[in-house]
Protein backbone atom coordinates (compact mmCIF):
# COMPACT_ATOMS: atom_id res chain seq x y z
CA UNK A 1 56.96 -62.26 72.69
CA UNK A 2 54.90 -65.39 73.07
CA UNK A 3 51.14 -65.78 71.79
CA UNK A 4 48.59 -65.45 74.53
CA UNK A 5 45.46 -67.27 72.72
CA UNK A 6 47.75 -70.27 73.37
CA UNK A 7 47.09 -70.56 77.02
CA UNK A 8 42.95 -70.35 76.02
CA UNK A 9 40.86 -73.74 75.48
CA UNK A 10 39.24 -73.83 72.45
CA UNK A 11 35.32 -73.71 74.32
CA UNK A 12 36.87 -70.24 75.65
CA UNK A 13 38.06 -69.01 71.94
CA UNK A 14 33.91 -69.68 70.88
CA UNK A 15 32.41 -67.88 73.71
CA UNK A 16 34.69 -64.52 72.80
CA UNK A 17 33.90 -65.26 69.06
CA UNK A 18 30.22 -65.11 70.06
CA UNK A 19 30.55 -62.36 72.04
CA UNK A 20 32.47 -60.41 69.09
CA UNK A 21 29.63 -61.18 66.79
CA UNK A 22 26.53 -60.47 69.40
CA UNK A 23 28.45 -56.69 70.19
CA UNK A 24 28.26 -56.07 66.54
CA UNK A 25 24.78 -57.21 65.69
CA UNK A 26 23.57 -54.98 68.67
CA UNK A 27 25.71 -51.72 67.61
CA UNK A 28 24.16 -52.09 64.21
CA UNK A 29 20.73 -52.92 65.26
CA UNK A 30 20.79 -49.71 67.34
CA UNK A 31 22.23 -47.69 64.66
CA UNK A 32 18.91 -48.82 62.41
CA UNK A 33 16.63 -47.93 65.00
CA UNK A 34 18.34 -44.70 65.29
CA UNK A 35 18.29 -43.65 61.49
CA UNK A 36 14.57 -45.20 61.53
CA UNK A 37 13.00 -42.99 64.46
CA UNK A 38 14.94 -39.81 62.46
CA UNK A 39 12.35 -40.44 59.62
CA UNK A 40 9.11 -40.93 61.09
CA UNK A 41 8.66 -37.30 61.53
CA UNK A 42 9.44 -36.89 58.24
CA UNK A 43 7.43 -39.47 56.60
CA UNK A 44 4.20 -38.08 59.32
CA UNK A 45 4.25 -34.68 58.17
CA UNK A 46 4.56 -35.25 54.59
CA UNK A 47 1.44 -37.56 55.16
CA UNK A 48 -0.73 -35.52 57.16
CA UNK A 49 0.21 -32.39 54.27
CA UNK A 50 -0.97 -34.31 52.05
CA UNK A 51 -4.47 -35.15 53.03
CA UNK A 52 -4.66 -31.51 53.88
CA UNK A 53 -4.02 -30.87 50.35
CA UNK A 54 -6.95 -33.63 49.24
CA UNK A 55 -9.47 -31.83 51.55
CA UNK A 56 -8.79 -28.70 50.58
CA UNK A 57 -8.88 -29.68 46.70
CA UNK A 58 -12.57 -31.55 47.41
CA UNK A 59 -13.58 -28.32 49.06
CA UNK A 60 -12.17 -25.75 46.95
CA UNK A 61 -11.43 -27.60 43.02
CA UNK A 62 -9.43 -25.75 41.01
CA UNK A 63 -10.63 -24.52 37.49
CA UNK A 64 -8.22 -24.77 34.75
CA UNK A 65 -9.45 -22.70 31.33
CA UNK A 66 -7.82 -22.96 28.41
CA UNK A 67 -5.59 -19.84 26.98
CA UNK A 68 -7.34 -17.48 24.49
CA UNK A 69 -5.47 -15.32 22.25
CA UNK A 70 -7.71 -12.41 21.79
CA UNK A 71 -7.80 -10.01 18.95
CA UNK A 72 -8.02 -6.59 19.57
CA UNK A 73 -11.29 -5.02 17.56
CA UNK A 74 -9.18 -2.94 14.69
CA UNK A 75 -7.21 -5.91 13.76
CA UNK A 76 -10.35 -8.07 13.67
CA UNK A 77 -11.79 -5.00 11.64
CA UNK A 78 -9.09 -5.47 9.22
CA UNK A 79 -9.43 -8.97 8.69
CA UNK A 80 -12.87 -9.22 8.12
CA UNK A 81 -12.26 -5.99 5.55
CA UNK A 82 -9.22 -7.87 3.51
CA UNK A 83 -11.90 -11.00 3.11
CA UNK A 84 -14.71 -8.43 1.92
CA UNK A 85 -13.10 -6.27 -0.55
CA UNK A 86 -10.17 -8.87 -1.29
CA UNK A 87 -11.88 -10.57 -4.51
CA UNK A 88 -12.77 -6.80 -6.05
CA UNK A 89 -9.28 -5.65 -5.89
CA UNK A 90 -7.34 -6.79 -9.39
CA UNK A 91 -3.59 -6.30 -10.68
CA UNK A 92 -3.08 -4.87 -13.97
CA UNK A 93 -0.19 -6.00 -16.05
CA UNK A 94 1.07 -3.82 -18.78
CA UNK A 95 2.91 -5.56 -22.14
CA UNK A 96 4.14 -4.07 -25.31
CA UNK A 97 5.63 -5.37 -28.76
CA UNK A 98 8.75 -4.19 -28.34
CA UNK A 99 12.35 -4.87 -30.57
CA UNK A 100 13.52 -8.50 -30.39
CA UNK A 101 17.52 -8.30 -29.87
CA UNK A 102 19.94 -10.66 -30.59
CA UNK A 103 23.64 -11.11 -30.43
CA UNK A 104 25.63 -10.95 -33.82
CA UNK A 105 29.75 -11.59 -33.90
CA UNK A 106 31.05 -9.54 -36.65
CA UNK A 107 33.71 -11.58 -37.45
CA UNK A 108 32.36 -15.02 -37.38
CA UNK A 109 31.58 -15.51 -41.13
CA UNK A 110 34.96 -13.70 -42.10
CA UNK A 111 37.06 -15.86 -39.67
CA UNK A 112 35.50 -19.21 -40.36
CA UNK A 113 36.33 -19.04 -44.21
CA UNK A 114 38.59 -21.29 -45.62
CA UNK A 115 41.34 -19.34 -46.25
CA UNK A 116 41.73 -19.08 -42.56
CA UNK A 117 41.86 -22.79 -41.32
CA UNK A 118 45.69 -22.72 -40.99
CA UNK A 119 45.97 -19.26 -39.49
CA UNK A 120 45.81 -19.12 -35.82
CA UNK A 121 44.20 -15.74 -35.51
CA UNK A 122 42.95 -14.14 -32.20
CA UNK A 123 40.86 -10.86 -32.81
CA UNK A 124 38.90 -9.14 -30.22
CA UNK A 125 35.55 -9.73 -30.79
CA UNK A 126 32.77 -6.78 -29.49
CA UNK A 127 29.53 -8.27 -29.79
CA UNK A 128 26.85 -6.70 -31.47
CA UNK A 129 23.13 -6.14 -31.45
CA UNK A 130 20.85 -6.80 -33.98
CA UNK A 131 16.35 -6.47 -34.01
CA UNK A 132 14.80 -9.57 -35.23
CA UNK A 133 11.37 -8.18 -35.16
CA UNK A 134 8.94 -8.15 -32.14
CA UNK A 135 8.59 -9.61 -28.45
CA UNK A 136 5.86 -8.59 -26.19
CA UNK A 137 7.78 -7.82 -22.68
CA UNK A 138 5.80 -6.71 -19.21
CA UNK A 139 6.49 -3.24 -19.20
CA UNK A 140 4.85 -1.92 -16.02
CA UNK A 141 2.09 -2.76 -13.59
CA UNK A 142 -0.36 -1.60 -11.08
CA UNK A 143 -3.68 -1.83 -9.12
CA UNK A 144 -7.51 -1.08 -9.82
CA UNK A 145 -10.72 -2.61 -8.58
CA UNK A 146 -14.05 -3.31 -9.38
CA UNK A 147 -16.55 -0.57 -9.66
CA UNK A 148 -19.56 -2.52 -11.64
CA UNK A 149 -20.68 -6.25 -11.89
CA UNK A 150 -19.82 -5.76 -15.71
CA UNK A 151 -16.54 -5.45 -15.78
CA UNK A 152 -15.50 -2.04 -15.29
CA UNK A 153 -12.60 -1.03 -13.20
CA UNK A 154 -10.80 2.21 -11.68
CA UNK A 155 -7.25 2.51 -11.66
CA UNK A 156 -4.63 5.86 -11.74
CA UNK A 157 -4.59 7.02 -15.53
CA UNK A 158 -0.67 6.40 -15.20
CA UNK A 159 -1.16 2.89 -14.77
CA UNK A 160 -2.74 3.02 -18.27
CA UNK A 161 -1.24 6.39 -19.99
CA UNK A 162 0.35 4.26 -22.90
CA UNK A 163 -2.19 4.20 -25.59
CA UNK A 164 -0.02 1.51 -27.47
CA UNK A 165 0.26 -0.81 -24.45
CA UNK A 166 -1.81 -3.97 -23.87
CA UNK A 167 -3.25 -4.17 -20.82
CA UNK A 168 -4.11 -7.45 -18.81
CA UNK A 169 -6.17 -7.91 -15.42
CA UNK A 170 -5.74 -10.39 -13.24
CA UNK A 171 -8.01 -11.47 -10.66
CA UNK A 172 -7.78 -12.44 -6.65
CA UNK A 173 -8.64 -16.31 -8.49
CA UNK A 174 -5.37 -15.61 -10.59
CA UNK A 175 -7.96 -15.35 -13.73
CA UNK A 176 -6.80 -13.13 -16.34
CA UNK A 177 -8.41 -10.88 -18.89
CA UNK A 178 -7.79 -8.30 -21.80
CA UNK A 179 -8.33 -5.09 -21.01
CA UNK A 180 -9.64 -1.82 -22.55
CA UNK A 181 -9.04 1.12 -21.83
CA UNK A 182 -12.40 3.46 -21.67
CA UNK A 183 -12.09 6.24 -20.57
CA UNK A 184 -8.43 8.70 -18.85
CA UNK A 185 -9.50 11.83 -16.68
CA UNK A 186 -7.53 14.91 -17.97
CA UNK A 187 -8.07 16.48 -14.74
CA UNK A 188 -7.73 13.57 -11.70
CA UNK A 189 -5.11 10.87 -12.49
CA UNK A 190 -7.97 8.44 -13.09
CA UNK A 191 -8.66 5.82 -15.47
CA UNK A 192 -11.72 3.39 -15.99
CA UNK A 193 -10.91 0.13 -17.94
CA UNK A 194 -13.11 -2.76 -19.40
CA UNK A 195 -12.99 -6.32 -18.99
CA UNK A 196 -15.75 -8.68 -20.58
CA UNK A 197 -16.58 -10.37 -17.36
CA UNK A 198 -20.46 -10.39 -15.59
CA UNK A 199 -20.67 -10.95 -12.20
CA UNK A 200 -18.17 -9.65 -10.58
CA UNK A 201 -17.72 -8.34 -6.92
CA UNK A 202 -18.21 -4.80 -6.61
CA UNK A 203 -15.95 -2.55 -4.06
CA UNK A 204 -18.68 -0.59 -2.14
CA UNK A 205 -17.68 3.15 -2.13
CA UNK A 206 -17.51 5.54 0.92
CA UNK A 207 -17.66 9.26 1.33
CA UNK A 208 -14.08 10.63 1.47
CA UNK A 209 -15.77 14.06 3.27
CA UNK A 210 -16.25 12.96 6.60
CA UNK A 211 -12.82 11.34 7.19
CA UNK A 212 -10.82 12.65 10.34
CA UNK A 213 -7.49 12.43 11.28
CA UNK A 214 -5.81 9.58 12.58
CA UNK A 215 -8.73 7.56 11.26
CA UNK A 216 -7.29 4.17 10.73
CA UNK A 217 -7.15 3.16 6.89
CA UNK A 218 -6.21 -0.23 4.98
CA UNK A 219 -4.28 -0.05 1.72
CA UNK A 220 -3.96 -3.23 -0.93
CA UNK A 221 -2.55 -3.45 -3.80
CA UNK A 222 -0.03 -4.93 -6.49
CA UNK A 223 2.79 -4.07 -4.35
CA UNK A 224 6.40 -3.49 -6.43
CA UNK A 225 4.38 -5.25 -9.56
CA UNK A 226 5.03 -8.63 -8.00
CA UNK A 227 3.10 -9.20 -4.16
CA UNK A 228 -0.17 -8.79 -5.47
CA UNK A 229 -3.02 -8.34 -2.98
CA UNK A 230 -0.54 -6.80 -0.47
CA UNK A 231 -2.33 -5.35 2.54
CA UNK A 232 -0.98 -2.78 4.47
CA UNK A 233 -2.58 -0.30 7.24
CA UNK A 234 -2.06 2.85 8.63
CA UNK A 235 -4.01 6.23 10.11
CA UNK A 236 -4.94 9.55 7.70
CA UNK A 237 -1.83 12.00 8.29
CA UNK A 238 -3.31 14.89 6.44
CA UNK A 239 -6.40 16.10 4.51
CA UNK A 240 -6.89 18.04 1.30
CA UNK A 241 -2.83 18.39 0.62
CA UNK A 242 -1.46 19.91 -2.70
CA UNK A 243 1.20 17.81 -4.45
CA UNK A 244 2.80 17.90 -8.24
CA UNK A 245 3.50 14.00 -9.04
CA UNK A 246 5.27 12.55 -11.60
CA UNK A 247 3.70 10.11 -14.12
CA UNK A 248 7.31 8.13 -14.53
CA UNK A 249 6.82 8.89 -18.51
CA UNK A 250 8.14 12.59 -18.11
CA UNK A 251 4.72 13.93 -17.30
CA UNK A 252 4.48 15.78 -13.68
CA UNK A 253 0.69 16.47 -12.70
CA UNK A 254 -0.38 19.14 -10.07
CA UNK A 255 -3.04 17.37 -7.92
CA UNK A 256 -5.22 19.01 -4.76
CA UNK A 257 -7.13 18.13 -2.48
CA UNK A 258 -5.31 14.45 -1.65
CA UNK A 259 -5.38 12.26 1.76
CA UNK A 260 -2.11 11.77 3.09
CA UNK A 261 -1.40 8.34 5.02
CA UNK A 262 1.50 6.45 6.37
CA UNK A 263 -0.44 3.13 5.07
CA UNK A 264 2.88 1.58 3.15
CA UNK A 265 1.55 2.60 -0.72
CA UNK A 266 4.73 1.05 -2.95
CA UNK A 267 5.32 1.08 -6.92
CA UNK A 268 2.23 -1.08 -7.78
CA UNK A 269 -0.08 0.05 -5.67
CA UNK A 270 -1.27 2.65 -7.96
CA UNK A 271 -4.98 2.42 -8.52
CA UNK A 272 -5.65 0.31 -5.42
CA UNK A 273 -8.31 1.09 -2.94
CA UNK A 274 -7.94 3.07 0.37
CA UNK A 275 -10.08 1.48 2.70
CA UNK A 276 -12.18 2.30 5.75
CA UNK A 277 -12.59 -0.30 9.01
CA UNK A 278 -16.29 -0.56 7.07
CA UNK A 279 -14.46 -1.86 4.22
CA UNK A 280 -15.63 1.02 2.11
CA UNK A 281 -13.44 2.35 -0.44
CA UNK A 282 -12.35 6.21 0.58
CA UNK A 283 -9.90 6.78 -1.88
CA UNK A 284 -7.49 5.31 -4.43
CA UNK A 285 -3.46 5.44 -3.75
CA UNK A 286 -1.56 7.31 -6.12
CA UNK A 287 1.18 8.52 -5.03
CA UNK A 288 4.35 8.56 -2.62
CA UNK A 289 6.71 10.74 -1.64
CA UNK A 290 10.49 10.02 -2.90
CA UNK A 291 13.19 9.61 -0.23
CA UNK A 292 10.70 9.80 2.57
CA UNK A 293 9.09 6.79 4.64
CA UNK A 294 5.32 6.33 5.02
CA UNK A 295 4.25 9.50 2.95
CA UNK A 296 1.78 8.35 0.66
CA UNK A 297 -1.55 10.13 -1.11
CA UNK A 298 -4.72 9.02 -2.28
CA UNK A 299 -7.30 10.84 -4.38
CA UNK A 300 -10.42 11.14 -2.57
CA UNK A 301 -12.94 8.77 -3.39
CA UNK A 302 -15.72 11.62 -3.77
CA UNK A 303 -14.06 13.04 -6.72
CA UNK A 304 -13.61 9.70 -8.53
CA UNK A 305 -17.48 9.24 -8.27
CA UNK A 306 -17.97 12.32 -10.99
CA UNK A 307 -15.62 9.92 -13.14
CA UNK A 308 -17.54 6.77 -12.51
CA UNK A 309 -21.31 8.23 -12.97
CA UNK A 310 -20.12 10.01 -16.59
CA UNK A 311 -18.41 6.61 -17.36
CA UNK A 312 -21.99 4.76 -17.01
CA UNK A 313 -24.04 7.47 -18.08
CA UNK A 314 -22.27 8.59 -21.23
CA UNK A 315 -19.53 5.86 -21.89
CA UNK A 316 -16.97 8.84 -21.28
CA UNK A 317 -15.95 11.53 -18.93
CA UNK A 318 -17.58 14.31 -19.77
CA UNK A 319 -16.42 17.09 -17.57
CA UNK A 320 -16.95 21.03 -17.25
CA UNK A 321 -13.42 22.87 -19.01
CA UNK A 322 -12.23 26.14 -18.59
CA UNK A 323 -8.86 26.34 -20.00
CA UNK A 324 -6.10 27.79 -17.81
CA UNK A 325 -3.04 26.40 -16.60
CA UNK A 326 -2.25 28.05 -12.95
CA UNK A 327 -0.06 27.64 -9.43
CA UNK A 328 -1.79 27.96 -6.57
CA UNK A 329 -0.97 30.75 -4.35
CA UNK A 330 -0.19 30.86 -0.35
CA UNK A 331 2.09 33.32 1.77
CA UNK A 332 5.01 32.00 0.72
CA UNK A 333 4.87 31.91 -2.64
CA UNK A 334 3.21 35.42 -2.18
CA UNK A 335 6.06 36.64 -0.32
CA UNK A 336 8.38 35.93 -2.62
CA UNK A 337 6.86 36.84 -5.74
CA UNK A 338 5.20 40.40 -4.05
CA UNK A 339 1.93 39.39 -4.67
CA UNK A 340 -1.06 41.43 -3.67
CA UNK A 341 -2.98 38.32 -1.90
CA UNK A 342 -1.65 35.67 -0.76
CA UNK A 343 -4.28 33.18 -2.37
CA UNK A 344 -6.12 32.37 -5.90
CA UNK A 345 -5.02 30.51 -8.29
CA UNK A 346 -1.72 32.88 -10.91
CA UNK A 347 -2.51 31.58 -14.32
CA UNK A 348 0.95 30.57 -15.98
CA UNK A 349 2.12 28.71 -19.26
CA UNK A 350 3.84 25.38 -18.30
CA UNK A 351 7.22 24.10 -18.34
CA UNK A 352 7.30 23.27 -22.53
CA UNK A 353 6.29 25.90 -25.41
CA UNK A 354 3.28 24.05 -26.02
CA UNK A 355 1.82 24.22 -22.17
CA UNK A 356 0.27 27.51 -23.19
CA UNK A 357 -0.85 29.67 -19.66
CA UNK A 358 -4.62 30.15 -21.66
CA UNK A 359 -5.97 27.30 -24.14
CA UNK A 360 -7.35 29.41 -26.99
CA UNK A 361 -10.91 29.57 -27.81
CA UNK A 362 -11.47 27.95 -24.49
CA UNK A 363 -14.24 29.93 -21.61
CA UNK A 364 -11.43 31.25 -20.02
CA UNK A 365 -9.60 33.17 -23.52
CA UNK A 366 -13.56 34.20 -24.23
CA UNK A 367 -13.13 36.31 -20.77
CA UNK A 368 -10.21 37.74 -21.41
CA UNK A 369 -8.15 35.89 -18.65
CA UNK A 370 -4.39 35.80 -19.27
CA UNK A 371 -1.08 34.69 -18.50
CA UNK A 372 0.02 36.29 -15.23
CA UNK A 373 -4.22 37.05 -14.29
CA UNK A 374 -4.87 35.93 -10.92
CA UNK A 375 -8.32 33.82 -10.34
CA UNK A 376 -9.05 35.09 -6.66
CA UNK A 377 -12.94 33.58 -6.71
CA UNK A 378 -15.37 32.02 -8.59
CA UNK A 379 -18.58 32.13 -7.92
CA UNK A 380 -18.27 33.78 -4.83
CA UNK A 381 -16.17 30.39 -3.57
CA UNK A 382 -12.86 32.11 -2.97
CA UNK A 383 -9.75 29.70 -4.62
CA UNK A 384 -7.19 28.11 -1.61
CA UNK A 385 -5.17 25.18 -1.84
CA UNK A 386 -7.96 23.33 -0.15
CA UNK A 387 -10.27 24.74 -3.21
CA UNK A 388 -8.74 24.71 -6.40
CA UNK A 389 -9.84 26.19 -9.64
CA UNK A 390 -10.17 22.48 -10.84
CA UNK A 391 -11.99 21.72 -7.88
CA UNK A 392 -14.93 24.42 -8.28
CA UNK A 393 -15.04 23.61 -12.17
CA UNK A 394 -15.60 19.87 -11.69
CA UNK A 395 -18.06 20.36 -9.66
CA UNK A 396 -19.86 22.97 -11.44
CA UNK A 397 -21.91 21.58 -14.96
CA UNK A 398 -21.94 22.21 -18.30
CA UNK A 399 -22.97 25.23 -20.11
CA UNK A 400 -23.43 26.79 -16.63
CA UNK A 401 -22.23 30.55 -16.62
CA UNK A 402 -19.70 31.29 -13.80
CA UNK A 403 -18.19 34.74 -12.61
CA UNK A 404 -15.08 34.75 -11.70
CA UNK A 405 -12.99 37.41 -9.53
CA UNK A 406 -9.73 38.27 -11.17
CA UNK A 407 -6.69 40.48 -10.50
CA UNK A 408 -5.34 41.26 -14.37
CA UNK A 409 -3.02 44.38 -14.04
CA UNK A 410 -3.08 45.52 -10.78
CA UNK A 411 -7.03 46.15 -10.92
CA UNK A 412 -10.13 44.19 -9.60
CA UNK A 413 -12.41 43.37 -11.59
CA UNK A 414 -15.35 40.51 -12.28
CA UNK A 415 -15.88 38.15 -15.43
CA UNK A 416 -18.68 35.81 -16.58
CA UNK A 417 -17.91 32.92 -19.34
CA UNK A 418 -19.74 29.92 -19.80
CA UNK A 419 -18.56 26.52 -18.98
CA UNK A 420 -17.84 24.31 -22.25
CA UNK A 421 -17.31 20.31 -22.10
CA UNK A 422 -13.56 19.06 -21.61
CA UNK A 423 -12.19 17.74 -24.90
């Protein structure tokens, strides 16, 4: 084969050059026109939306507001409550001199004698025990709070049953002060203590008579001896309930008329106020139900006001006494036992030889009431679980006569005595 561009001049080679190049410069020229008239639609429509968008923004502006968390009104309630009542509320901290131990070998001054320097002698070794006098060690703890500018202070009389204890309160500031013990209820578990303090903020007190249930309460306290000021809320659960409560020193208590809540009332909390949304104090935990979840009790505030008016009138409790030790009755318990009725109050000795059913000499022996009589009224106020013996007598006075309605072998009959005061 021979090559073709050699019978071509050289003026013929540049004009088909030219032409090459001019063929491509069009093609691509067309091709950018092309691609260019594709986005001018494009490009026009995005324009025109958005000076719609401008207009419509100058005509109708949008309002941006900034995001509010709002609380609901209870949980505002309890705030403002915790801040009220929070600097009256006080832990109490309970010490006691008790033995100083310390380890003792046995064998250390007979093995490190002379006589034994050469002797490689391996005995076991038990190590011992010995008291080197005194240490004062936290024993125990609770709640109280203030109930007067000078220093005195409600709490559960088993925060404060050990007479040989010292007791120390400390303050929402982290203050702390001695404290004495005035004055332990024989009938409520109640206590007032002392501190030498003036003043002080003082927990205003409800009435624990008009509370409903589901009414939303607030409980703080020393929680577990360690969290003090822990606040915790909850609703009533039940009114005037019956429970037997143990002190934690072997001593089990029969208390009436208590609120039930499910307000989370720990080991510490005893003595601390129940509170209402008006940050008034309706009654002071005391007690909680083992192996159960949100069962707690309260004594009503009501009763404890008896307590705190004897306290500041007398220095004491002075109290109305009529000396018998008794179960309340209901059906059940009347069922099972055959009783006659199934309330009133069955006067019985207690669990030891010395928790006699009758104290002698008291109003009660003077009547002739004895173990096994059944106290079905007094004073025409007939005795139910929700209206204990202890109940009626509290709020009856000294050296008032009462009648009381008794069952005593089988027969009916009425007795009068006269209320003495409680030793």
């Amino acid at each position: 084969m021979y090559n073709i561009f050699s019978k071509i001049s050289n003026d013929e080679s540049k004009r088909l050059l030219y032409f090459i190049l001019f063929s491509i410069v069009i093609v691509t020229v067309i091709f950018v026109v092309r691609e260019i008239s594709l986005l001018i639609p494009d490009m026009i429509r995005t324009t025109v939306r958005e000076e719609i968008l401008k207009q419509n923004r100058k005509l109708n502006p949008v309002i941006v507001s900034p995001v509010m968390i709002n609380e609901s009104p209870t949980e505002s309630a309890i705030v403002d409550v915790v801040k009220k009542v929070n600097p009256s509320i006080v832990s109490i901290i309970v010490t006691k001199d008790l033995p100083k131990l310390t380890t003792v070998d046995p064998f250390n001054n007979f093995l490190n004698d002379d006589f034994f320097k050469d002797f490689r002698i391996n005995v076991p070794r038990e190590a011992q025990e010995e008291e080197s006098g005194t240490e004062k060690k936290e024993i125990g703890g609770g709640t109280g709070f203030v109930i007067s500018k000078d220093g005195l202070i409600l709490t559960n009389k088993h925060v404060v049953i050990d007479e040989v204890a010292e007791y120390t309160v400390v303050m929402s500031d982290n203050k702390k002060y001695p404290a004495k013990v005035l004055a332990r209820d024989t009938i409520n578990d109640l206590a007032v203590i002392k501190i030498d303090v003036k003043d002080l903020v003082v927990a205003p007190l409800g009435d624990s008579s008009v509370l409903q249930l589901g009414q939303t309460v607030i409980a703080i306290g020393n929680s577990l001896g360690e969290f003090r000021n822990t606040v915790s809320k909850g609703v009533i659960s039940g009114l005037s309930r019956s429970i037997r409560a143990s002190s934690g020193f072997g001593k089990i208590e029969s208390l009436s008329g208590v609120i039930q809540t499910d307000a989370a009332i720990n080991s510490g909390n005893s003595g601390g106020p129940l509170l209402n949304l008006k940050g008034e104090v309706i009654g002071i935990n005391t007690a909680v139900a083992l192996g159960a979840q949100n069962v707690g009790f309260a004594i009503p505030i009501n009763k404890a006001k008896q307590t705190i008016q004897s306290i500041v009138k007398h220095g004491k409790i002075v109290r109305p006494f009529l000396g018998v030790r008794y179960v309340l009755i209901n059906k059940i318990i009347a069922k099972n036992n055959q009783l006659q009725f199934d309330y009133g109050a069955l006067v019985v000795r207690g669990e030891k030889s010395t928790d006699l059913a009758v104290v002698p000499g008291s109003p009660a022996d003077k009547a002739g009431i004895t173990e096994n009589t059944i106290i079905l009224e007094i004073d025409g106020q007939k005795i139910t679980e929700e209206n204990s013996v202890g109940q009626v007598i509290s709020n009856s006075i000294i050296g008032k006569e009462i009648s009381l309605k008794i069952l005593q072998q089988g027969k009916e009959r009425v007795v009068k005595t006269k209320l003495i005061e409680s030793k």
